[in-house]
Protein backbone atom coordinates (compact mmCIF):
# COMPACT_ATOMS: atom_id res chain seq x y z
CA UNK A 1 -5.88 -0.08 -17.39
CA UNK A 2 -4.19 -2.37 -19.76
CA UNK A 3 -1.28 -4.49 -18.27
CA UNK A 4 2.19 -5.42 -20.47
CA UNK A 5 4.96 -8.07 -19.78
CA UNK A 6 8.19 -6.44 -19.17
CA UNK A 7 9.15 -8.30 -22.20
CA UNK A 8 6.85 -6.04 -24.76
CA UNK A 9 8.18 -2.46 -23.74
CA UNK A 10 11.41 -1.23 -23.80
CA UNK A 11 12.31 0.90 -21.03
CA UNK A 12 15.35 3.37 -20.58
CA UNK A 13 18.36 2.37 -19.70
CA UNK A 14 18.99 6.13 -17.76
CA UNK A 15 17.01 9.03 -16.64
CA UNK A 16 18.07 12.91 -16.71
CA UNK A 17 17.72 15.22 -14.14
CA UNK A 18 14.64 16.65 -16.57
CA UNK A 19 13.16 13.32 -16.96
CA UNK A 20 13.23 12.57 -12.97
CA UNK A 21 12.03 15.77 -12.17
CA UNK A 22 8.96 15.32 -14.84
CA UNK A 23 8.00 12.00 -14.30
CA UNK A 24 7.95 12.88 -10.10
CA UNK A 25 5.79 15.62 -11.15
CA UNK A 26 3.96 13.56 -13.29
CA UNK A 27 3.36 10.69 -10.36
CA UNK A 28 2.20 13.41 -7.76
CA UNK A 29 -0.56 14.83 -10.30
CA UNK A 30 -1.98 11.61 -11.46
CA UNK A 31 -2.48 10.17 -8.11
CA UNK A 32 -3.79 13.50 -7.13
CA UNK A 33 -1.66 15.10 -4.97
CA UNK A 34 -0.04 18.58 -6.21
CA UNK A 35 3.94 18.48 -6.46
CA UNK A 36 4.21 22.03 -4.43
CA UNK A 37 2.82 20.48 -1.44
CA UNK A 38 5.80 18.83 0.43
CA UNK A 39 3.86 16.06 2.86
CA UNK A 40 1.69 13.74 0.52
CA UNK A 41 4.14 13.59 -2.48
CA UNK A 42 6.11 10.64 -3.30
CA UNK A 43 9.56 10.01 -1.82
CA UNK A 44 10.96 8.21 -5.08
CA UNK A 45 14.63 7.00 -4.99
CA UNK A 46 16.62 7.34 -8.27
CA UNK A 47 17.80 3.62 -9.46
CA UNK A 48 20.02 2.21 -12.62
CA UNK A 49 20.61 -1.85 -13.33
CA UNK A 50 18.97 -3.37 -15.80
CA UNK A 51 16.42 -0.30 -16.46
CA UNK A 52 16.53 3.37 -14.99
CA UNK A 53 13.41 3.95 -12.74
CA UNK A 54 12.18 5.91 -9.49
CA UNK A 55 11.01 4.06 -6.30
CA UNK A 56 9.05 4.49 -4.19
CA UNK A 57 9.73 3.25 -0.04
CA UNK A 58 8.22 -0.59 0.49
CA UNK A 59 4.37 0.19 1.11
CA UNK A 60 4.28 3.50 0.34
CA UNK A 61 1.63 3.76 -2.10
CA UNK A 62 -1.28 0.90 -2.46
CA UNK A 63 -3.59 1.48 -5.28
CA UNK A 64 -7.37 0.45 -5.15
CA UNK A 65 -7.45 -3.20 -5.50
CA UNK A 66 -4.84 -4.52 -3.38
CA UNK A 67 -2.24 -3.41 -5.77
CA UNK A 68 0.84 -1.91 -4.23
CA UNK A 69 2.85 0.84 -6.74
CA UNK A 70 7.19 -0.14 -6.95
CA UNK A 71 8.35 2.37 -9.16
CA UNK A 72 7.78 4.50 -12.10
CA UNK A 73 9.47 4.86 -15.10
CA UNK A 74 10.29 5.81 -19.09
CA UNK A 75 10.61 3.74 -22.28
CA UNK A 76 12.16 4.93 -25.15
CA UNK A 77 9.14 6.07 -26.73
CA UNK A 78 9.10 8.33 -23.71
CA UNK A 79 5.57 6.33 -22.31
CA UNK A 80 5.18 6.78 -18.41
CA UNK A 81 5.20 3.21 -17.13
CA UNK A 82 4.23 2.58 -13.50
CA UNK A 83 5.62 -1.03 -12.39
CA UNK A 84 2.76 -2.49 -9.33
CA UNK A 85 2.72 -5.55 -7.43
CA UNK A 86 -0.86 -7.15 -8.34
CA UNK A 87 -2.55 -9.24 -5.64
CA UNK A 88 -0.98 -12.35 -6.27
CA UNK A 89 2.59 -10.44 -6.02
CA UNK A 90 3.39 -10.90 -9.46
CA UNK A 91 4.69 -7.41 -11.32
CA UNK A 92 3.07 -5.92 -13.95
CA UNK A 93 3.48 -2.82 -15.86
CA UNK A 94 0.78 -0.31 -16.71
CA UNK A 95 1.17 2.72 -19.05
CA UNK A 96 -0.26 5.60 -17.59
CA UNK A 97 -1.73 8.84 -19.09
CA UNK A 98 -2.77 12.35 -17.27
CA UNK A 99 -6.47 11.60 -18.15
CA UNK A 100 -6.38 8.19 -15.90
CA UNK A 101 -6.64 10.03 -12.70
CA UNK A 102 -6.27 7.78 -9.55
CA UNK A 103 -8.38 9.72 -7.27
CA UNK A 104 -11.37 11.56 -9.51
């Protein structure tokens, strides 16, 4: 997956209740867990500042590589935009598509 500076996309300044709902949806199915089961989905909390994303709890989700997923959110093109701590901490930004399955 191609990385991007938070610089070079411009995310959403504020999600709807739609978008939340879709892009929680979207999270459970791409890392492979179905959104009508209640244990394995994401617990994502709902924050505005600078940019309007989802959370997820510290830890919560590590993806292969020793990459650890923060949040997930929208830019104004309406990409899905996942936001991980890398290995050396740093955070980079990754847009993701339904075809990029975590778990195959």
């Amino acid at each position: 997956m191609k990385t991007y500076t938070k610089n070079t996309l411009a995310f959403k300044s504020k999600l709807s209740t739609i978008e939340q709902n879709s892009v929680t949806d979207f999270i459970n199915k791409w890392a492979g867990s179905p959104a009508s089961e209640i244990e394995g989905t994401f617990l994502l909390t709902y924050v505005e500042d600078e940019t309007a994303r989802l959370e997820t709890a510290e830890g919560a989700f590590h993806l292969p590589g020793g990459e650890e997923l923060k949040y997930i959110t929208l830019t104004e093109e309406n990409q899905i935009v996942i936001g991980v701590l890398n290995s050396d901490r740093e955070l980079v930004h990754r847009i993701l598509y339904l075809d990029e399955r975590l778990y195959q």
